[in-house]
N, C-alpha and C. Protein backbone atom coordinates (compact mmCIF):
# COMPACT_ATOMS: atom_id res chain seq x y z
N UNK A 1 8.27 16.81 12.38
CA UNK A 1 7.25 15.80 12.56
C UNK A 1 7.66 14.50 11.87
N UNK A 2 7.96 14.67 10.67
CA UNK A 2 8.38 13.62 10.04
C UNK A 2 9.37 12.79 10.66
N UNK A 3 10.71 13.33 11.09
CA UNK A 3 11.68 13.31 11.78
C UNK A 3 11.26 12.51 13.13
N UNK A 4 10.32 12.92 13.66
CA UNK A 4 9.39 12.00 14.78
C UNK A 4 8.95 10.44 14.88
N UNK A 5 8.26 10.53 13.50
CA UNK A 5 7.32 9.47 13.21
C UNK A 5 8.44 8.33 12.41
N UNK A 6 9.42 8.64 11.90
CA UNK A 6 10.72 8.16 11.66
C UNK A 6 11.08 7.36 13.16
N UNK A 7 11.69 8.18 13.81
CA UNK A 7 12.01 7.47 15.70
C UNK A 7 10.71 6.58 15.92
N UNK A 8 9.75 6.71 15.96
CA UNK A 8 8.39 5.81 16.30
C UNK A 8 8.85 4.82 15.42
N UNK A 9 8.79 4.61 14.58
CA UNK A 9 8.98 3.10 13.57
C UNK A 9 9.93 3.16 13.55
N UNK A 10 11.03 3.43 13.90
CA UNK A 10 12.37 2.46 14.49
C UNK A 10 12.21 1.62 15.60
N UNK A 11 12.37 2.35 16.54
CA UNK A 11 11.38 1.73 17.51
C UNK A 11 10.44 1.15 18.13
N UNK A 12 9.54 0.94 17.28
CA UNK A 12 8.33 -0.25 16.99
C UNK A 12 9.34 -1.40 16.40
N UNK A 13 9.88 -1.28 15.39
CA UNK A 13 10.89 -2.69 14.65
C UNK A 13 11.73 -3.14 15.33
N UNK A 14 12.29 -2.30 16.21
CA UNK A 14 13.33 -2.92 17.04
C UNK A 14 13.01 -3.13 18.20
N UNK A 15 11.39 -3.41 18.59
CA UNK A 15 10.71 -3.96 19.38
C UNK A 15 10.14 -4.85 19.16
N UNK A 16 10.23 -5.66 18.34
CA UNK A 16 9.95 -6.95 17.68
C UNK A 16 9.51 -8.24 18.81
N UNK A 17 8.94 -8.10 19.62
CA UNK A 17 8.85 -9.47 19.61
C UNK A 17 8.42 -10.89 19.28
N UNK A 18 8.41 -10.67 18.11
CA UNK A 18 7.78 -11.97 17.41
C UNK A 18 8.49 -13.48 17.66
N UNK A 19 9.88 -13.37 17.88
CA UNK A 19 10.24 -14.73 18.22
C UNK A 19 10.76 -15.52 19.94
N UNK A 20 9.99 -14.07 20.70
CA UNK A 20 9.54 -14.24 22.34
C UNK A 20 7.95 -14.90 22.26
N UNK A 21 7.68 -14.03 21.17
CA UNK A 21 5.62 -14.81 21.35
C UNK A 21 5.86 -16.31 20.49
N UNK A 22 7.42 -16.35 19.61
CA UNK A 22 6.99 -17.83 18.75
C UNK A 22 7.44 -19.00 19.70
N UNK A 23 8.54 -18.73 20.61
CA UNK A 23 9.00 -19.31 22.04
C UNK A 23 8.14 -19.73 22.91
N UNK A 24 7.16 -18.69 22.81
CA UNK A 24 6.24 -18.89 24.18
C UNK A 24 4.78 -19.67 23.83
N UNK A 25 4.56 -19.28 23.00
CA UNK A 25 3.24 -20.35 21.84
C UNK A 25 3.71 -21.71 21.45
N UNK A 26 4.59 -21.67 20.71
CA UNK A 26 5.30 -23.52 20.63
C UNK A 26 5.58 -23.87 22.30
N UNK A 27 5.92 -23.31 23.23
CA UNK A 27 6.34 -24.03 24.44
C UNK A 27 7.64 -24.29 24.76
N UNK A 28 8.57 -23.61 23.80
CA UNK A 28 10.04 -23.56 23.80
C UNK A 28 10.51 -23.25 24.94
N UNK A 29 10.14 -23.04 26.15
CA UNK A 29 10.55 -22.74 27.42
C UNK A 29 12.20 -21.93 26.92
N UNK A 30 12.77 -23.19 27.24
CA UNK A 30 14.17 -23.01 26.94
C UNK A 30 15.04 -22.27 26.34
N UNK A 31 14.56 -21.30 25.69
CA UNK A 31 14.83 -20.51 24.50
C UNK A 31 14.32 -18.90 25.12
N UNK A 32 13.43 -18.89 25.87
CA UNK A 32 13.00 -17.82 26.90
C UNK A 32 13.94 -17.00 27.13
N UNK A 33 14.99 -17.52 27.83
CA UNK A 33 15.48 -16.40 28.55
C UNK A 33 16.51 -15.89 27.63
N UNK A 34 17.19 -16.94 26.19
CA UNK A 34 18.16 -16.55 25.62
C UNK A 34 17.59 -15.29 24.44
N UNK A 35 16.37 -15.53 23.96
CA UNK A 35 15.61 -15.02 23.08
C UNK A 35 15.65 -13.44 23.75
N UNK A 36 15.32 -13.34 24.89
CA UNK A 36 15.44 -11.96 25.41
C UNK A 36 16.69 -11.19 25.42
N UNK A 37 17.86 -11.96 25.98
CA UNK A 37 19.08 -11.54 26.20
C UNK A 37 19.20 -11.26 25.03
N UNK A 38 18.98 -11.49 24.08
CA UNK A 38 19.98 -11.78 22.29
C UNK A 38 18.89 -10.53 21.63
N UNK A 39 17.81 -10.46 22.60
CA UNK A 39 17.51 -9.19 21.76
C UNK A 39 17.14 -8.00 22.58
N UNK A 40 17.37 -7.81 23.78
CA UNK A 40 17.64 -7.00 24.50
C UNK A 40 19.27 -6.16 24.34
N UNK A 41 20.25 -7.01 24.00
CA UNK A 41 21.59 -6.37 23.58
C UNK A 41 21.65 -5.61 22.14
N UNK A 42 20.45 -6.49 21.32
CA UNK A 42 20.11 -5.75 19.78
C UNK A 42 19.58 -4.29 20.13
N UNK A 43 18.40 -4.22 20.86
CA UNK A 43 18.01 -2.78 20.93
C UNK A 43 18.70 -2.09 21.69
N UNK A 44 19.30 -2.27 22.80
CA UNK A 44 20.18 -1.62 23.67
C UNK A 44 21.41 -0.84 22.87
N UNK A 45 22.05 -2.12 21.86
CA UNK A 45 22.76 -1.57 20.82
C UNK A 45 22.63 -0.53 19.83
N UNK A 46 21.21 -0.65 19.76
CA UNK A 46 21.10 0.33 18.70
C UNK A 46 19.91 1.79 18.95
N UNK A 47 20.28 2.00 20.27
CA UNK A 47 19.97 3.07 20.95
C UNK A 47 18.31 3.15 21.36
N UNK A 48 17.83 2.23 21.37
CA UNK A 48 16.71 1.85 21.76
C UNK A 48 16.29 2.36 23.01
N UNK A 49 15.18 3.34 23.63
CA UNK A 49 14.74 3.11 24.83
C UNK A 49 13.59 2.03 25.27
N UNK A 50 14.16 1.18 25.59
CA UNK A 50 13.82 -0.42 25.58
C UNK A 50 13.19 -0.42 26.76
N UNK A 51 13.06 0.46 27.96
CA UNK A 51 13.01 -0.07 29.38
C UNK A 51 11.46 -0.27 29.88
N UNK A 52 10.77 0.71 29.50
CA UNK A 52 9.49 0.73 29.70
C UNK A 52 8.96 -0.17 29.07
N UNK A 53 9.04 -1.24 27.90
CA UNK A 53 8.29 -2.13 27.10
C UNK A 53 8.74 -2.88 27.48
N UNK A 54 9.64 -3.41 27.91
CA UNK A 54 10.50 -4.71 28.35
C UNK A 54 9.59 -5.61 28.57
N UNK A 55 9.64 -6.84 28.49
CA UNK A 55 8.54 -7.59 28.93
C UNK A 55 10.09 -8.41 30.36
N UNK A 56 9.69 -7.75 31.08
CA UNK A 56 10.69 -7.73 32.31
C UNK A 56 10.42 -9.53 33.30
N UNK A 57 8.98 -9.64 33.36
CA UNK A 57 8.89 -10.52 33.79
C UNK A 57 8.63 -11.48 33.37
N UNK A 58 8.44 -11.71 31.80
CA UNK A 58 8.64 -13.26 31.38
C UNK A 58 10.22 -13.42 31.26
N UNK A 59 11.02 -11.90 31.32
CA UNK A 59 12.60 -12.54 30.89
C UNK A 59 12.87 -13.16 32.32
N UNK A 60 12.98 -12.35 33.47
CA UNK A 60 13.08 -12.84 35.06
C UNK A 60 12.81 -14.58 34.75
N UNK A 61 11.16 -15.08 34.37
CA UNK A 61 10.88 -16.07 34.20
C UNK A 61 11.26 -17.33 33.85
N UNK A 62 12.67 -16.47 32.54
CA UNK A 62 12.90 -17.42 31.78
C UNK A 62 14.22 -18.05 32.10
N UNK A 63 14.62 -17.18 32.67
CA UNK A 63 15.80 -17.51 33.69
C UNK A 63 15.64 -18.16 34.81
N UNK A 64 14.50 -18.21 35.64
CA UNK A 64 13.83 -19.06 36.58
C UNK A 64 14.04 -20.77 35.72
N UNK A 65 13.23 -20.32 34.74
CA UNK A 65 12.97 -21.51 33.64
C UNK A 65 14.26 -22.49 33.77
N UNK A 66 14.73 -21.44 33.24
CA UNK A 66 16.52 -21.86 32.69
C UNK A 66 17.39 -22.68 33.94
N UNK A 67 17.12 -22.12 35.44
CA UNK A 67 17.68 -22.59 36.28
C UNK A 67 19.06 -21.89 36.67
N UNK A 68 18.76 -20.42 35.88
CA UNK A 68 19.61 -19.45 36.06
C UNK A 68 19.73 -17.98 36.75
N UNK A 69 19.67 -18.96 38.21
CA UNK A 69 19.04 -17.71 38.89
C UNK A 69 20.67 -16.43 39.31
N UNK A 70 21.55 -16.80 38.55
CA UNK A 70 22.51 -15.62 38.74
C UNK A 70 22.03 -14.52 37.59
N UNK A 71 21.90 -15.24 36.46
CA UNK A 71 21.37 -13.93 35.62
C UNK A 71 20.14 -13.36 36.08
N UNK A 72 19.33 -14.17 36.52
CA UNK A 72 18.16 -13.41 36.46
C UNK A 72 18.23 -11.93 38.11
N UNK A 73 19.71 -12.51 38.83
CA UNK A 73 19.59 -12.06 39.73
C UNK A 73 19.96 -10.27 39.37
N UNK A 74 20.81 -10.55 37.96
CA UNK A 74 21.74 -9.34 37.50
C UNK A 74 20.53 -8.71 36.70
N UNK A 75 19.65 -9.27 36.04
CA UNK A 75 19.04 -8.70 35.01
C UNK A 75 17.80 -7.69 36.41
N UNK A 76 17.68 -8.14 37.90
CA UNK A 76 16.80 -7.84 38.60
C UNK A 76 17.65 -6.40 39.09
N UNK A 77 19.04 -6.86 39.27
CA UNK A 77 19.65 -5.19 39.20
C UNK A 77 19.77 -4.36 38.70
N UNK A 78 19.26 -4.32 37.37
CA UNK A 78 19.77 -3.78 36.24
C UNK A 78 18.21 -2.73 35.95
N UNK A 79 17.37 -3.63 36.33
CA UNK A 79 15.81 -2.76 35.75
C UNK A 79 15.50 -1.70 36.61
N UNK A 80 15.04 -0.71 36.02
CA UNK A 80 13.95 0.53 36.38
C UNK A 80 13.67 0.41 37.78
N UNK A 81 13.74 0.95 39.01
CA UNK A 81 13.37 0.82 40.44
C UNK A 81 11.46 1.35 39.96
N UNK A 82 10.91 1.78 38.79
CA UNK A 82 9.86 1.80 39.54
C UNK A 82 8.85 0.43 38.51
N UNK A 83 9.86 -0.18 38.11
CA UNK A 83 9.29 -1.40 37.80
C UNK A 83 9.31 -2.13 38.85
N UNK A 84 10.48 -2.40 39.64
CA UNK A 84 10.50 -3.34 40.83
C UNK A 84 9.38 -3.13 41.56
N UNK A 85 9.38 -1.85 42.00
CA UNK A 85 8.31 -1.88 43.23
C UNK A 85 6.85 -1.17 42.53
N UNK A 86 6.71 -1.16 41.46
CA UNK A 86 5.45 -1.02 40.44
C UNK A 86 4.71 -2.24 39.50
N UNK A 87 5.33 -3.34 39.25
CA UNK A 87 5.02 -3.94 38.42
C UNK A 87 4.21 -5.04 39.38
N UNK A 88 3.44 -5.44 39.24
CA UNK A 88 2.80 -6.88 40.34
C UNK A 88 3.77 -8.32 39.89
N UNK A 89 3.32 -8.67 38.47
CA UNK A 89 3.98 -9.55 37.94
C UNK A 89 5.56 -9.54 37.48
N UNK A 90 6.33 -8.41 37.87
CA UNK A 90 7.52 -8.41 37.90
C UNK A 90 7.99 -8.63 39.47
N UNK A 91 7.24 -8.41 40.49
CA UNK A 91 7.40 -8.80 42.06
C UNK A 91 7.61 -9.85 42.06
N UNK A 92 5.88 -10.33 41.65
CA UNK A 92 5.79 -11.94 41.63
C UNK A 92 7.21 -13.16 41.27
N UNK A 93 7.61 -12.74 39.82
CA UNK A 93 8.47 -13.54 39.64
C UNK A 93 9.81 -13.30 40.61
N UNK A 94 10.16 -12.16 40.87
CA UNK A 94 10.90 -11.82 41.69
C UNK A 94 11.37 -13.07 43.27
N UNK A 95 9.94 -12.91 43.32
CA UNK A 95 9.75 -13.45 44.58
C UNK A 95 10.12 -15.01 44.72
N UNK A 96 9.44 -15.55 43.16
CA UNK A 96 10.13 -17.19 42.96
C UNK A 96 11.48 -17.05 42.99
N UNK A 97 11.90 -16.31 42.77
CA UNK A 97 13.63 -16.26 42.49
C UNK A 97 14.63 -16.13 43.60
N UNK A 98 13.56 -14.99 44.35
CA UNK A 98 14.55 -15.14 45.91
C UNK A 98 14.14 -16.64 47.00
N UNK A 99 12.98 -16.87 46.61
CA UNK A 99 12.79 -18.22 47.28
C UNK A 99 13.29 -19.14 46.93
N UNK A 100 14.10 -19.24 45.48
CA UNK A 100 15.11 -20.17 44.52
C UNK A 100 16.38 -20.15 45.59
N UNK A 101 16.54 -18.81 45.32
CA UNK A 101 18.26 -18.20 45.78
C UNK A 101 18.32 -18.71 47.19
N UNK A 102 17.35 -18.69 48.02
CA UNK A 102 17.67 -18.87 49.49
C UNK A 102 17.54 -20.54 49.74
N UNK A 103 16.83 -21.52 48.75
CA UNK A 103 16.62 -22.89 48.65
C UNK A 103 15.42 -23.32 49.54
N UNK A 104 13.96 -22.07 49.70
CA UNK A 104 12.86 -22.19 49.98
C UNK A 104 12.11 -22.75 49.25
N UNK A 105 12.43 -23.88 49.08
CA UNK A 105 10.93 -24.97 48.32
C UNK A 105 9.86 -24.35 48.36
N UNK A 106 9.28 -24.88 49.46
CA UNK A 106 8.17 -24.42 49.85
C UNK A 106 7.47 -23.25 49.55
N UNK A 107 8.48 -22.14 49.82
CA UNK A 107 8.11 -20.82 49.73
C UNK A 107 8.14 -20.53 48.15
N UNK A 108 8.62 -21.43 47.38
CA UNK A 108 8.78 -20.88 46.13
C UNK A 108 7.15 -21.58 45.32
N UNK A 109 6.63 -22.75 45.51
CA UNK A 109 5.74 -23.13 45.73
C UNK A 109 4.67 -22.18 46.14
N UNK A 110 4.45 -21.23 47.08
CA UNK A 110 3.57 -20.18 47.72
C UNK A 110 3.96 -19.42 46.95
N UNK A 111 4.83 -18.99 46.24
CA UNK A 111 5.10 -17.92 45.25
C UNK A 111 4.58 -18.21 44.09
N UNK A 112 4.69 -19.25 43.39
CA UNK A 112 4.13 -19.56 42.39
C UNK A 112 2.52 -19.34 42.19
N UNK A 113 2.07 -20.13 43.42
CA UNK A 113 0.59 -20.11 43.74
C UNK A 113 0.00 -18.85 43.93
N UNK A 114 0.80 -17.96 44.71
CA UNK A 114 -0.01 -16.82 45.38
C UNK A 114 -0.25 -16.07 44.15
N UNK A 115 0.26 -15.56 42.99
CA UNK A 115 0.11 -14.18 42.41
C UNK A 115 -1.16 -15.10 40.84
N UNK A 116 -1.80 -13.77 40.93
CA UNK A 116 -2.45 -14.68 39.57
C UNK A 116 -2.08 -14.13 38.45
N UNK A 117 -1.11 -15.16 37.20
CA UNK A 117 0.24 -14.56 36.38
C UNK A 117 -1.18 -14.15 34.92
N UNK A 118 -0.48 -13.26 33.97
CA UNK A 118 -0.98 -13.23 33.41
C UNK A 118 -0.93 -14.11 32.09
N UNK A 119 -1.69 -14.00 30.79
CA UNK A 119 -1.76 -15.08 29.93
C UNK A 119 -0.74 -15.27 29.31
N UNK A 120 0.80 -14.38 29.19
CA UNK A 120 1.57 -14.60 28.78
C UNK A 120 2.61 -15.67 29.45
N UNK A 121 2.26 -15.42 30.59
CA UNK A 121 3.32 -16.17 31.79
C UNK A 121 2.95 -17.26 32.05
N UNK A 122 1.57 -17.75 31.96
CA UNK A 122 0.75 -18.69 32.86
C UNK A 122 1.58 -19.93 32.25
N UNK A 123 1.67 -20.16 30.77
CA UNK A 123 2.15 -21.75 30.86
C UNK A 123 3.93 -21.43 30.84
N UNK A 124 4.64 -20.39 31.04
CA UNK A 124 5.83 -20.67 31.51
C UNK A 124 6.27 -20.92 32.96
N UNK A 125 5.14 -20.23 33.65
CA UNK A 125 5.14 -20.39 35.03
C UNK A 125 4.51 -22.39 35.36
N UNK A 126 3.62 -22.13 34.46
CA UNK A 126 3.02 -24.13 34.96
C UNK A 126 4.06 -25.34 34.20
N UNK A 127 4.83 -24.28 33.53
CA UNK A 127 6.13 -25.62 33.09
C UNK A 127 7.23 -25.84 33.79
N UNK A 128 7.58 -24.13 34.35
CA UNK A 128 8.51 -24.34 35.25
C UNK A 128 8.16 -24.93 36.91
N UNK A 129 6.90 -24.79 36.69
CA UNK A 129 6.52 -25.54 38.26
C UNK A 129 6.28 -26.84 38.30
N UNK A 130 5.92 -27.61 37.02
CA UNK A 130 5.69 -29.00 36.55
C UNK A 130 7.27 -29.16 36.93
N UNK A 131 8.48 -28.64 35.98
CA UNK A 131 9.18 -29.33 36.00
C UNK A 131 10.19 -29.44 37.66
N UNK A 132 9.71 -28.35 38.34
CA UNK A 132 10.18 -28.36 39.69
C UNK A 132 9.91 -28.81 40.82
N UNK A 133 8.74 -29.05 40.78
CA UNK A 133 7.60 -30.21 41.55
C UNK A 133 7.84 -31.58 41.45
């Protein structure tokens, strides 16, 4: 048991996201998608089962953000199949990204609009649409 509750608080600490919520509260956009990568390779590294907590679609996001839609295209290969076709707000961003990749304005615009993001996403999604508009 002990031995248990040991793995639980590893794993809570090396789920840290305190400097994804200090990114996303100051408005650091920019820092989004690197903040994930830099600590997604930390827990991955250190045997973390990271996949289910992921915050999958503000990272997608932040790479949207970033204007980096090759990573975000790799990081979309890389996740859980029943996040893809389970998550709403991991679709959603999805969906800005293939409307990026194919050079659907418009449609990326209807993507933005259509899904209603949640409170974590909402002002990365209205910065990256400010600044793409």
């Amino acid at each position: 048991m002990l031995h248990s509750n040991k793995i639980q608080r590893a794993n809570k600490a090396a789920m840290d996201f305190s400097l994804l919520s200090e990114a996303l509260t100051s408005k650091s956009y920019e820092k989004v998608a690197d903040t994930c990568e830099e600590h997604m390779l930390q827990v991955a590294a250190e045997g973390v089962a990271f996949q289910d907590d992921w915050p999958y679609a503000i990272h997608l996001l932040g790479h949207i953000y970033a204007g980096d839609i090759n990573s975000m295209r790799f990081l979309w290969k890389s996740m859980p199949a029943t996040l893809k076709e389970g998550n709403p707000e991991v679709i959603a961003a999805w969906k800005i990204g293939q409307k990026l990749w194919m050079r659907d304005y418009g449609g990326v615009y209807e993507a933005i609009r259509g899904y209603d993001w949640s409170q974590e996403a909402q002002g990365l999604v209205a910065a990256f649409s400010g600044k793409f508009f």
